[in-house]
N, C-alpha and C. Protein backbone atom coordinates (compact mmCIF):
# COMPACT_ATOMS: atom_id res chain seq x y z
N UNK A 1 70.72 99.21 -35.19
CA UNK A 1 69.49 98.64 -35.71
C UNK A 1 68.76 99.73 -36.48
N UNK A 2 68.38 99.00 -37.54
CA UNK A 2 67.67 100.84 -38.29
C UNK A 2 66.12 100.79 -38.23
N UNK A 3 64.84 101.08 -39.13
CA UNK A 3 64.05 100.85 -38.57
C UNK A 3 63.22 99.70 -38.67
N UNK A 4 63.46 99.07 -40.19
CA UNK A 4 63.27 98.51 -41.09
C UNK A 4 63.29 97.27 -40.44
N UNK A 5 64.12 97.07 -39.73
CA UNK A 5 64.84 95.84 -39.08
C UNK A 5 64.03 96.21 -37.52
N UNK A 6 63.80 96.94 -36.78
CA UNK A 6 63.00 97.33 -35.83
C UNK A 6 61.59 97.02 -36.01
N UNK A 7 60.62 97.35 -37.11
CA UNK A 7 59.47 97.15 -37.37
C UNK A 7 59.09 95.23 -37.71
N UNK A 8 60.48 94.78 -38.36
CA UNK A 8 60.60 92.92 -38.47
C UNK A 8 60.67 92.71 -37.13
N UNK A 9 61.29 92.95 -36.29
CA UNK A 9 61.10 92.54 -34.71
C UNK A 9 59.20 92.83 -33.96
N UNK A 10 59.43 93.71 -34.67
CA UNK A 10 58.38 93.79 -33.81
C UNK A 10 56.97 93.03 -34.38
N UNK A 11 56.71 93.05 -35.51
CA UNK A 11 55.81 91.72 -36.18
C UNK A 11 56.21 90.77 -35.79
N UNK A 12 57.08 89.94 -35.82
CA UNK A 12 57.63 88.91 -35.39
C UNK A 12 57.40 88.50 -33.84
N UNK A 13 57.84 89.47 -32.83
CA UNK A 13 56.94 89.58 -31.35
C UNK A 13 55.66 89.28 -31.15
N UNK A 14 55.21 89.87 -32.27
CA UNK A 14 53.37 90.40 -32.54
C UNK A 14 53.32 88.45 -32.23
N UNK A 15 53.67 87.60 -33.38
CA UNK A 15 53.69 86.45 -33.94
C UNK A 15 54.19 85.46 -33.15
N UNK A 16 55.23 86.04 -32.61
CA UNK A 16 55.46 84.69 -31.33
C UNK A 16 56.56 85.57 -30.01
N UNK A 17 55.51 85.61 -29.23
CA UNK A 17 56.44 86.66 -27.72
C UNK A 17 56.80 86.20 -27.26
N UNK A 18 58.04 86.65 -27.05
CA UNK A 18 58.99 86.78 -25.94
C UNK A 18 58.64 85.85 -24.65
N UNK A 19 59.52 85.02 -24.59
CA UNK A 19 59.66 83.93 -23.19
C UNK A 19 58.67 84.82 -21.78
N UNK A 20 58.99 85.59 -21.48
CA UNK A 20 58.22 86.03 -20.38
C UNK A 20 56.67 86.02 -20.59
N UNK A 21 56.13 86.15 -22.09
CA UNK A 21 54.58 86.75 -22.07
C UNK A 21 53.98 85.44 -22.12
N UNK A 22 55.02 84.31 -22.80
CA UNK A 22 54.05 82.87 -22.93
C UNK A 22 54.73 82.32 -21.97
N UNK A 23 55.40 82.77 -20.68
CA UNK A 23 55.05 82.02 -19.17
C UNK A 23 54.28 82.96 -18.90
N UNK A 24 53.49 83.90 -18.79
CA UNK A 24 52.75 84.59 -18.07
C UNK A 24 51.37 84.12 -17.89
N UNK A 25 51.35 83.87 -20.13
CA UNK A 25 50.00 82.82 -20.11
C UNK A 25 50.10 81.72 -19.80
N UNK A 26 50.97 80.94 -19.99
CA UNK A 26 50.91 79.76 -19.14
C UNK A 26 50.58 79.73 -18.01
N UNK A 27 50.88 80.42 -16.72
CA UNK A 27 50.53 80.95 -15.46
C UNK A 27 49.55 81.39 -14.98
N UNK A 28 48.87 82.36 -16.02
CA UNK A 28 47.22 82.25 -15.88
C UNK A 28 47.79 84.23 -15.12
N UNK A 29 49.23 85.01 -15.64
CA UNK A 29 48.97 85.52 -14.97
C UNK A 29 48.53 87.06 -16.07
N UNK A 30 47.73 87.74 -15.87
CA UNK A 30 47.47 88.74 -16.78
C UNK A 30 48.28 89.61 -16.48
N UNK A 31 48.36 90.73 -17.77
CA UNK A 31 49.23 91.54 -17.91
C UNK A 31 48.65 93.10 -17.20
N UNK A 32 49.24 94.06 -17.18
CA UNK A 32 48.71 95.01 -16.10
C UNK A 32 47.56 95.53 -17.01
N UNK A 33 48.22 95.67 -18.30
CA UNK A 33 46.93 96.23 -19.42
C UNK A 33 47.29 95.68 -20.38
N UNK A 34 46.23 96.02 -21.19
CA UNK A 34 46.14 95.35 -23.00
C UNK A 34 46.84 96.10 -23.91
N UNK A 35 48.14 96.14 -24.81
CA UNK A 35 48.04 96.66 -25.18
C UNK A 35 47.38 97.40 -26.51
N UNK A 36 47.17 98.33 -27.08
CA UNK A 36 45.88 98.46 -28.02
C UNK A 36 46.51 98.03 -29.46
N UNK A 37 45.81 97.62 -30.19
CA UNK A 37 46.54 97.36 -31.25
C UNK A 37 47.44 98.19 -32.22
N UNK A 38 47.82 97.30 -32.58
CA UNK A 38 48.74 98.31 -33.93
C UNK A 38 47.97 98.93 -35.17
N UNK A 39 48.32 99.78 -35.49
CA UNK A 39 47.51 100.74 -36.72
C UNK A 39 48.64 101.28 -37.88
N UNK A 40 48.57 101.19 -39.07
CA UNK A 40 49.70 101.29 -39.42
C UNK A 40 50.59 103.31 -39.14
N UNK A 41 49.45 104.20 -38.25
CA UNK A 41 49.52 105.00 -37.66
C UNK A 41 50.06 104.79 -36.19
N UNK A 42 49.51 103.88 -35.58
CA UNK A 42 50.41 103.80 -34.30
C UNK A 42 52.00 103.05 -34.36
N UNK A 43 51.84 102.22 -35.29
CA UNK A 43 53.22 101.94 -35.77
C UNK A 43 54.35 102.93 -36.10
N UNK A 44 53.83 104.00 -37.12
CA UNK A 44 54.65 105.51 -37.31
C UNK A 44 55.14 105.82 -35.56
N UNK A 45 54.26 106.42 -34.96
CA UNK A 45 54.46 106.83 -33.86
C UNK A 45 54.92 105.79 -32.89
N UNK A 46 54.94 104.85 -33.22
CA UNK A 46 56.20 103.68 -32.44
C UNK A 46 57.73 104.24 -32.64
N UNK A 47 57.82 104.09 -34.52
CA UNK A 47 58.94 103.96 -34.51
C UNK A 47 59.53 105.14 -34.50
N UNK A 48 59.16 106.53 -34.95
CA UNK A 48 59.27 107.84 -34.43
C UNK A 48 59.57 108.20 -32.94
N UNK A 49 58.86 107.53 -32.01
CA UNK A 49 59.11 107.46 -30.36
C UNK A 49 60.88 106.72 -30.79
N UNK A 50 60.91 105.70 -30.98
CA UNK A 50 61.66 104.42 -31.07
C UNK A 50 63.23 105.66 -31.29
N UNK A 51 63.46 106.32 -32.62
CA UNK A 51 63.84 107.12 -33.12
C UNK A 51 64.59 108.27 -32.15
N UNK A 52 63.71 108.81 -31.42
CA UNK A 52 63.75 109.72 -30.62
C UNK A 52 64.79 109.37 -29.74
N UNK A 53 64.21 108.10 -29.05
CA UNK A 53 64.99 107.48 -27.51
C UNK A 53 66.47 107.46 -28.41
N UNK A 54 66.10 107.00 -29.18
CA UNK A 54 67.76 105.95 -29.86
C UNK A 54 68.76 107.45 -29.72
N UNK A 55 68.32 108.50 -30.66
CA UNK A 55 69.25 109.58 -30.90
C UNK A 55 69.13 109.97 -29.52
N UNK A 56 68.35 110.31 -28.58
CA UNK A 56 68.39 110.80 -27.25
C UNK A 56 69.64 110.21 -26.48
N UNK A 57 69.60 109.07 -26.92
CA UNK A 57 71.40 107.79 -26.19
C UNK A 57 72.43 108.02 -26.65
N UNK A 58 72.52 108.79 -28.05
CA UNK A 58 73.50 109.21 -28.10
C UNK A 58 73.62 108.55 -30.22
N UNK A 59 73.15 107.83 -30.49
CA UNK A 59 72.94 107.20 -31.38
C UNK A 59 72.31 107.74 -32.88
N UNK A 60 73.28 107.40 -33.65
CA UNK A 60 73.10 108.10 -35.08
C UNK A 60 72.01 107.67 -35.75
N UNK A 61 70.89 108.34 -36.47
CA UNK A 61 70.25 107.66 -36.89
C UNK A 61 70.02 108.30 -38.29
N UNK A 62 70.22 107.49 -39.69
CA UNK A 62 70.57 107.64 -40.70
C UNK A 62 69.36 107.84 -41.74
């Protein structure tokens, strides 16, 4: 996955989450915390973290 394609997932999440978060709201059950929003600075440092882990697994990143 490169990042390009990492950052479309993750707008896309932003836009409609993941089976677990809309039973959670359905459930009425809250999450442990909020998370803070995206900045197109905290996004860098997403995918930079993101980056890190990947090559840390062993994984080429181009």
């Amino acid at each position: 996955m490169d990042l390009h394609r990492h950052a479309a997932f993750s707008r896309h999440w932003r836009r409609s989450p993941p089976l677990q978060a809309m039973v959670q709201a359905y459930l009425g059950i809250e999450p442990d915390e909020e998370p803070e929003p995206l900045t197109p600075e905290t996004e860098e440092d997403a995918l930079r973290h993101f980056v890190s882990m990947f090559a840390a697994a062993g994984g080429n990143v181009n």
